[in-house]
N, C-alpha and C. Protein backbone atom coordinates (compact mmCIF):
# COMPACT_ATOMS: atom_id res chain seq x y z
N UNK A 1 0.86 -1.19 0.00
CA UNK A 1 0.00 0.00 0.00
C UNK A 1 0.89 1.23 0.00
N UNK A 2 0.37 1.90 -1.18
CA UNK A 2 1.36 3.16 -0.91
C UNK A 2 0.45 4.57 -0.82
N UNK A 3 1.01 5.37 0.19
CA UNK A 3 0.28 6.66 0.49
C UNK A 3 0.78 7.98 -0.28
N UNK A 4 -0.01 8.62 -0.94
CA UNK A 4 0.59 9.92 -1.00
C UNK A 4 0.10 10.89 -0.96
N UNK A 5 0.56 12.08 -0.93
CA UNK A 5 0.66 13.71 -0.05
C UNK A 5 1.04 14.61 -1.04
N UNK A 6 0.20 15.31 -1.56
CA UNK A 6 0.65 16.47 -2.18
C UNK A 6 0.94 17.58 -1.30
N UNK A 7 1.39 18.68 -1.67
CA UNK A 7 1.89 20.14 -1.28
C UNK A 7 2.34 20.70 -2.26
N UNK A 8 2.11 22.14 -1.74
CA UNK A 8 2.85 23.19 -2.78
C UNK A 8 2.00 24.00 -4.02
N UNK A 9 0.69 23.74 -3.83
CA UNK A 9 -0.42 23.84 -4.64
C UNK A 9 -0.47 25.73 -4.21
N UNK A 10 -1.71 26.61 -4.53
CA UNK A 10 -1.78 27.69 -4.23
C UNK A 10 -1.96 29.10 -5.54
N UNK A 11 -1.81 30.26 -5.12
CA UNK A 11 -2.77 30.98 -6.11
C UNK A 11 -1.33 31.91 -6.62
N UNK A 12 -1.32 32.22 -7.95
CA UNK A 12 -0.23 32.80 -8.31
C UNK A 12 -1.35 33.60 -9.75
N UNK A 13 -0.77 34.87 -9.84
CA UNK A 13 -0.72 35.28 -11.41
C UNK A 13 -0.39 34.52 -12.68
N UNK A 14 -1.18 34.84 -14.04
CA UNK A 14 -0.67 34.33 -14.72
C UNK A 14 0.81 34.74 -15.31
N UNK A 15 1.75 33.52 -15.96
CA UNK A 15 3.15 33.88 -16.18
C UNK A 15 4.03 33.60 -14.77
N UNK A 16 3.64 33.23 -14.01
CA UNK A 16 4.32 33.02 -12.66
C UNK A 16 4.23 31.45 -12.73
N UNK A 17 5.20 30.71 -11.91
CA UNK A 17 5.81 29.77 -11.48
C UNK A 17 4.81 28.70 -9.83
N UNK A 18 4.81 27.67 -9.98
CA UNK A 18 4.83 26.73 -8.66
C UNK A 18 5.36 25.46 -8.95
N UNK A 19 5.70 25.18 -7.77
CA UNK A 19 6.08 23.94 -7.63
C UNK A 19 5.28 22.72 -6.63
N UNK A 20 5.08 21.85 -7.52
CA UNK A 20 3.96 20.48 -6.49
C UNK A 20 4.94 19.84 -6.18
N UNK A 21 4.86 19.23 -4.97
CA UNK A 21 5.47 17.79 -4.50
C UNK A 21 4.83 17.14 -3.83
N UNK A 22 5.38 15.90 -4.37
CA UNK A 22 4.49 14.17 -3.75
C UNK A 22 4.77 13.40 -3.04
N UNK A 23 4.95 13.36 -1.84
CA UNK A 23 5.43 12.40 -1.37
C UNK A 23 4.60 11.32 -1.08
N UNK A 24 5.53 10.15 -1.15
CA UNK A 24 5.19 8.73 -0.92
C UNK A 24 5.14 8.29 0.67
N UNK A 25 4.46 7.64 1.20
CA UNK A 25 4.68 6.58 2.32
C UNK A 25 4.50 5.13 2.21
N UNK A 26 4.84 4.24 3.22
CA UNK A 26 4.03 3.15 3.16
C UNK A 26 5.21 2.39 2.57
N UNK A 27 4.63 1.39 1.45
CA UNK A 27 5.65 0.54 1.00
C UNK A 27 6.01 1.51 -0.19
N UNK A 28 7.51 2.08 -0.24
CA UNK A 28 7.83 2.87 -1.63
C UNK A 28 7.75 2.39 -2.81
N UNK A 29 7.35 3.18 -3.59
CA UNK A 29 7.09 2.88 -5.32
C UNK A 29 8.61 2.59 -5.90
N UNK A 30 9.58 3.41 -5.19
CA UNK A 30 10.98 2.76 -5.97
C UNK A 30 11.61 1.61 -6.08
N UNK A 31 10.69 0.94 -4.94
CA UNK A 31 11.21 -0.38 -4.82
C UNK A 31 10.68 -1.49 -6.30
N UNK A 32 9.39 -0.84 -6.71
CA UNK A 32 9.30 -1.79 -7.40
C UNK A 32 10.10 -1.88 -8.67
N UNK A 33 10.27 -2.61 -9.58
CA UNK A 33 11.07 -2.49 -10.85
C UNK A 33 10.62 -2.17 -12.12
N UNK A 34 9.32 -1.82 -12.11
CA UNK A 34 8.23 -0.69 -12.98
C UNK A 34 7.58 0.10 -12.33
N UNK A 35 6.83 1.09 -12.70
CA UNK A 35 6.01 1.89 -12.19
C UNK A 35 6.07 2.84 -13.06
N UNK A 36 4.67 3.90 -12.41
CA UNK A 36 4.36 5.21 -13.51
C UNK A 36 3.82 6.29 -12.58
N UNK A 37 4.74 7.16 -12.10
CA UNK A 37 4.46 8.34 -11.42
C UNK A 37 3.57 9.66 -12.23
N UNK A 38 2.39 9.66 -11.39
CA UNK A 38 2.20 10.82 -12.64
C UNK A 38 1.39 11.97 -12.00
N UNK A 39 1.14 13.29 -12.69
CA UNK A 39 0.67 14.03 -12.77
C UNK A 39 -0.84 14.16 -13.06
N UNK A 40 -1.94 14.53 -12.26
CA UNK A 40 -3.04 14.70 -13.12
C UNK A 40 -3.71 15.98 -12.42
N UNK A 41 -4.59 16.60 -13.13
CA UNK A 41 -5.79 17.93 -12.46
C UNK A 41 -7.15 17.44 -13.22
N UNK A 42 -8.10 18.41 -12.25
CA UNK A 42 -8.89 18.12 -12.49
C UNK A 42 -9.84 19.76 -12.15
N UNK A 43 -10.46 20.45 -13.23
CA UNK A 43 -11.32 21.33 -13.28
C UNK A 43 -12.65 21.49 -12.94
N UNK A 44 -13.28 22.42 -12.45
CA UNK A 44 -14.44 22.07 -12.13
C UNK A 44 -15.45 21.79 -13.59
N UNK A 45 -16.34 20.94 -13.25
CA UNK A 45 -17.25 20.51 -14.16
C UNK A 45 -16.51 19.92 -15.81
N UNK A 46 -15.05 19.39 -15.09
CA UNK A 46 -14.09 18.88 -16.30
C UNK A 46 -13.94 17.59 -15.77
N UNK A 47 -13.35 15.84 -16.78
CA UNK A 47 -13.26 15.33 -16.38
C UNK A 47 -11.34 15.25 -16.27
N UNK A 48 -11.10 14.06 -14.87
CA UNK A 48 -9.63 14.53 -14.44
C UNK A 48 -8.82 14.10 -16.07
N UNK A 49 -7.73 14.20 -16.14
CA UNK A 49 -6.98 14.06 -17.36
C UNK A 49 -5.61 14.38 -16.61
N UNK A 50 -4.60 13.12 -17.27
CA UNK A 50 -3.29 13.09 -17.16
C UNK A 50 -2.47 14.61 -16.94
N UNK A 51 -1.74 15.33 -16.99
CA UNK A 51 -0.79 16.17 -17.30
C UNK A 51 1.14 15.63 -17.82
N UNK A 52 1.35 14.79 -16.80
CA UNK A 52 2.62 14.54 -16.97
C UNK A 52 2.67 12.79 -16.24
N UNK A 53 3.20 12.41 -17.17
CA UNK A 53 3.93 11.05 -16.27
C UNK A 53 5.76 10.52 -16.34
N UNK A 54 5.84 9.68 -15.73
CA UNK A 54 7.26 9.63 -15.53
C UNK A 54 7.19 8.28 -14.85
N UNK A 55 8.36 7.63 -15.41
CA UNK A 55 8.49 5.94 -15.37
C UNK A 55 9.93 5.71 -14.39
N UNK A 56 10.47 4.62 -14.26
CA UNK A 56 11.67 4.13 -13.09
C UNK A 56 12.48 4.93 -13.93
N UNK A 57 13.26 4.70 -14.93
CA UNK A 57 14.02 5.10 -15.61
C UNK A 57 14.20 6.54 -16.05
N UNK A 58 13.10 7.52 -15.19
CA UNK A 58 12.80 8.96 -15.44
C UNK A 58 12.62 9.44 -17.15
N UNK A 59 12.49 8.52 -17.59
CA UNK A 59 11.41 9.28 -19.33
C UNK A 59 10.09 9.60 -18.75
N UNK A 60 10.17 10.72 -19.62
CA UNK A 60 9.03 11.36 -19.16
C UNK A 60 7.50 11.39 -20.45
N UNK A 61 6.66 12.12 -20.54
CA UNK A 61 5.64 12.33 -21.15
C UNK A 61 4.82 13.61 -20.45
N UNK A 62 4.67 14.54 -21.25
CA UNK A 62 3.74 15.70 -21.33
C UNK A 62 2.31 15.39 -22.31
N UNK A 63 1.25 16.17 -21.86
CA UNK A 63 0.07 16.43 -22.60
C UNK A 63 0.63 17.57 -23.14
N UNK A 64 -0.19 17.58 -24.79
CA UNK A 64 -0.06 19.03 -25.19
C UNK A 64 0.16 20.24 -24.66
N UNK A 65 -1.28 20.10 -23.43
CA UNK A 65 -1.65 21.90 -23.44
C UNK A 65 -0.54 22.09 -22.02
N UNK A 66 0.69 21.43 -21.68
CA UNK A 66 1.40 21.76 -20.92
C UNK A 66 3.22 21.40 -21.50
N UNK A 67 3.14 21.10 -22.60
CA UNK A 67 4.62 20.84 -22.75
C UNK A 67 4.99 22.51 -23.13
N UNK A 68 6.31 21.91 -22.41
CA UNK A 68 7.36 23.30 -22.49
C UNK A 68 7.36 24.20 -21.50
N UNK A 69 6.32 23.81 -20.56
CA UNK A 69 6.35 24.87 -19.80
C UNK A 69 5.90 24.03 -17.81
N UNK A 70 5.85 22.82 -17.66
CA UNK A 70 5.48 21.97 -16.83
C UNK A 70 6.82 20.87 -17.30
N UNK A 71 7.48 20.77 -16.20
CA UNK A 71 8.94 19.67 -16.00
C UNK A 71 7.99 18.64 -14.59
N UNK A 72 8.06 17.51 -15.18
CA UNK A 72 8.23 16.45 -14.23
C UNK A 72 9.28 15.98 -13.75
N UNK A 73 9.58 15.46 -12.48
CA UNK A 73 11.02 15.01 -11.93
C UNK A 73 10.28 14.39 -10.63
N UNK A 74 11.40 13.03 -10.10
CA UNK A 74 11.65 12.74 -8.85
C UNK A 74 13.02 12.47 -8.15
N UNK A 75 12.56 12.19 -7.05
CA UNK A 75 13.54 12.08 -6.00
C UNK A 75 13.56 10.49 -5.63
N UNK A 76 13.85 9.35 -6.70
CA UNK A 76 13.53 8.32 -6.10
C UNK A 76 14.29 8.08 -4.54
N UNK A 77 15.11 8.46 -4.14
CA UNK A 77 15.34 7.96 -2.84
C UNK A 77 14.67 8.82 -1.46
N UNK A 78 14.37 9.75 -1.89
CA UNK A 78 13.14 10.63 -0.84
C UNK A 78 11.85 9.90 -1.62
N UNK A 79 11.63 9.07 -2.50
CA UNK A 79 9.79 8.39 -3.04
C UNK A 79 8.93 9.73 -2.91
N UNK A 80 9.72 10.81 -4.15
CA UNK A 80 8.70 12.24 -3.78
C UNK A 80 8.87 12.67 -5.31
N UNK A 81 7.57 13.20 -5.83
CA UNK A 81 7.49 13.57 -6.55
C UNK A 81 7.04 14.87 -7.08
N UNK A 82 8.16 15.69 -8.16
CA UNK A 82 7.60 16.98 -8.33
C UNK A 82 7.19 17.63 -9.46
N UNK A 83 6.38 18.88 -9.56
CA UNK A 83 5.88 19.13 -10.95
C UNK A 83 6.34 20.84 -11.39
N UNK A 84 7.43 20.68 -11.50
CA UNK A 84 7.27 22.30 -11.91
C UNK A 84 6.53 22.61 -12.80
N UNK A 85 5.80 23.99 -12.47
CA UNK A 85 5.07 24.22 -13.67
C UNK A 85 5.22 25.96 -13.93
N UNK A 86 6.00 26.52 -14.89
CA UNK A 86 6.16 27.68 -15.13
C UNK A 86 5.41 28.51 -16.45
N UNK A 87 4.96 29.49 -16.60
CA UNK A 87 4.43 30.43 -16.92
C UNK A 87 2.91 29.92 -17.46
N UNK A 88 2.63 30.24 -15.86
CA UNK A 88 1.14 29.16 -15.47
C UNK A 88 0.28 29.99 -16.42
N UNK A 89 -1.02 29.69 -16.80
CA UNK A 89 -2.21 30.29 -17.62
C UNK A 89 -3.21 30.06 -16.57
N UNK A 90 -4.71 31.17 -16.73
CA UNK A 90 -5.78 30.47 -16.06
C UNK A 90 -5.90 29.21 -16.20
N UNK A 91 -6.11 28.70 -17.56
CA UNK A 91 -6.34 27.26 -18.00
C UNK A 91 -5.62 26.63 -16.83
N UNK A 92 -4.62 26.87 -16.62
CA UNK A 92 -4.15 25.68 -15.70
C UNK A 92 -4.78 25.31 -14.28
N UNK A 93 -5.67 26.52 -14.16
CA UNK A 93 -6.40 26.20 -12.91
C UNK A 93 -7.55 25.27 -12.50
N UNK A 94 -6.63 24.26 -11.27
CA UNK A 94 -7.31 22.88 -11.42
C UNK A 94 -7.06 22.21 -9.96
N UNK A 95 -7.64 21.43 -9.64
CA UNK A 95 -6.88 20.48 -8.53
C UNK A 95 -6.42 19.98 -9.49
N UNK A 96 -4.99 19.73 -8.62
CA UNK A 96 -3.73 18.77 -9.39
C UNK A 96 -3.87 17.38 -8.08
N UNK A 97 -3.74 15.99 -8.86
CA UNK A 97 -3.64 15.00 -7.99
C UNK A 97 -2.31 14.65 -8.48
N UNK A 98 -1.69 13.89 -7.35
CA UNK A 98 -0.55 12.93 -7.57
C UNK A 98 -0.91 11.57 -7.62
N UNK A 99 -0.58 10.43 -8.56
CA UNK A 99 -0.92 9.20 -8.72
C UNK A 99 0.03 8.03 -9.36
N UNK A 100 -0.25 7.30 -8.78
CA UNK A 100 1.08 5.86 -8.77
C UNK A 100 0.06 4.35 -9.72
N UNK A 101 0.83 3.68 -10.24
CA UNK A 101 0.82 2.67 -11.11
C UNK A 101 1.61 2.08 -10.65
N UNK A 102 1.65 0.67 -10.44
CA UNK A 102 2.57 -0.11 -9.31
C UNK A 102 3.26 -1.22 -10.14
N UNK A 103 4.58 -1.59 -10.99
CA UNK A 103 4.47 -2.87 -11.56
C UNK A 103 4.24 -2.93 -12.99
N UNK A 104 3.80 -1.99 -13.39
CA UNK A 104 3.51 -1.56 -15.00
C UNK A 104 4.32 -0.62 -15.33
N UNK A 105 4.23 -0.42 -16.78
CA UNK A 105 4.60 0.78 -17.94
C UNK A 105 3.47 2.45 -17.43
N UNK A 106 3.90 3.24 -18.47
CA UNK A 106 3.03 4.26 -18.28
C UNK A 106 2.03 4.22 -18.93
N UNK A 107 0.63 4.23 -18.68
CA UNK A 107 0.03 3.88 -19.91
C UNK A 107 0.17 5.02 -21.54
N UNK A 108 -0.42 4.17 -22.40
CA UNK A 108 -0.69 5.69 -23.40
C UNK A 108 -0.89 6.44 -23.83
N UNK A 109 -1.91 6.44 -22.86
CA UNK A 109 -3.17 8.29 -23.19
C UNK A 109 -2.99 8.74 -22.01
N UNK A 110 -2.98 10.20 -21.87
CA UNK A 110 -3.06 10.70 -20.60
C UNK A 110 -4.64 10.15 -19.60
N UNK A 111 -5.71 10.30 -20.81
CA UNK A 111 -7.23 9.98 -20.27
C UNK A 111 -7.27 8.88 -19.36
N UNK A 112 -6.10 7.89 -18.92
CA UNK A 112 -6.75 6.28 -18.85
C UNK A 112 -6.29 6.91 -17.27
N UNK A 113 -7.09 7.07 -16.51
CA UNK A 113 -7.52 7.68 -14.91
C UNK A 113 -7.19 6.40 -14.36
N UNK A 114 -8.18 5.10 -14.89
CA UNK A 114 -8.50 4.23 -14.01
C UNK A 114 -7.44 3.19 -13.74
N UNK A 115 -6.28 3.05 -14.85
CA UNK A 115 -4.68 2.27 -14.97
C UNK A 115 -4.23 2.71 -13.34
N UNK A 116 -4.21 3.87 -12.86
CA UNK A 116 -3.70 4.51 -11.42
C UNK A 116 -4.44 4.16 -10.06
N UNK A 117 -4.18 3.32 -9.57
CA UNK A 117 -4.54 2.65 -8.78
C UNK A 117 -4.34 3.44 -7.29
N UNK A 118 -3.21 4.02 -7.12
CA UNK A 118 -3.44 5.09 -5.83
C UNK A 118 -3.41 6.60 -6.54
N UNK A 119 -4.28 7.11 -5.74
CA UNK A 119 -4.19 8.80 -5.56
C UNK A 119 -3.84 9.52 -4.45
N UNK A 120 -3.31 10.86 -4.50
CA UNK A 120 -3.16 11.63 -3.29
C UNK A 120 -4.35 12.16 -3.19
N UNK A 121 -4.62 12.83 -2.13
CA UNK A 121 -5.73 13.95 -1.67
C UNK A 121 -6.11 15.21 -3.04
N UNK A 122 -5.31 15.25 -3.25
CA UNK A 122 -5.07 17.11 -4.38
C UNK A 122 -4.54 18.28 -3.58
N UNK A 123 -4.08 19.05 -4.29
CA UNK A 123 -4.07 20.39 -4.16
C UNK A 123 -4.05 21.41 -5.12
N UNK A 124 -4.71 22.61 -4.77
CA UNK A 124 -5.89 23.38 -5.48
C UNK A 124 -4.36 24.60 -5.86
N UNK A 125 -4.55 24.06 -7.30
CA UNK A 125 -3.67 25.79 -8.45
C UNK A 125 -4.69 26.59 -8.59
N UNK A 126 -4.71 27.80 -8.45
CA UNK A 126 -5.75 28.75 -9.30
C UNK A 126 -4.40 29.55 -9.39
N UNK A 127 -5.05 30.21 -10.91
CA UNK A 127 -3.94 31.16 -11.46
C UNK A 127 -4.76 32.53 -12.14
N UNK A 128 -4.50 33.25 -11.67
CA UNK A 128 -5.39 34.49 -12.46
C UNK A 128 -4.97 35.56 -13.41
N UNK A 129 -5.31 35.95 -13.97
CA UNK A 129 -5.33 36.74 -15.04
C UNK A 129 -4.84 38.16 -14.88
């Protein structure tokens, strides 16, 4: 069973910068010898959708409406995961969840929610104009 904890969520202008982090508890995800760390938000009256994922081997994957400007990275030996995301837009305003795949690849669409078997709580980006 693995737990996780977002932070770092919060309200910024647009063109401004945050940073999410994830931490893990419980039994760590690094231990296993696959996995798929990932990124997702979720808007009001939107359904949730991927943003970023990231595998053992740290390859990564962006959705469109965030490449170039949203870096995924971890800390496998802190089991914490982070999302920079720089020169934020309203659009980006969303609960962001953190979510783990245990034992597998990443899947191939950002859409496939249900492949992620744990979630964190969220924490709430709003970005304004």
């Amino acid at each position: 069973q693995v737990q996780l904890v977002e932070s770092g969520g919060g309200s910024v202008q647009a063109g401004g910068s945050l940073r999410l982090s994830c931490a893990a508890s419980g039994y760590t995800y690094s231990g296993y010898s696959r996995y798929c760390m990932a990124w997702f938000r979720q808007a009001p009256g939107k359904e949730r959708q991927g943003v970023a994922f990231i595998n053992k081997n740290d390859n990564t994957a962006y959705s469109d409406s965030v490449k170039g400007r949203f870096t995924i990275s971890q800390d496998s030996a802190k089991d914490t995961l982070y999302l920079q995301m720089d020169i934020l837009k309203p659009e980006d305003t969303a609960m962001y969840y953190c979510a783990a795949r245990l034992g597998d690849h990443c899947p191939q669409y950002f859409h496939q929610v249900s492949e992620f078997a744990y979630w964190g709580q969220g924490t709430q980006v709003t970005v304004s104009s």
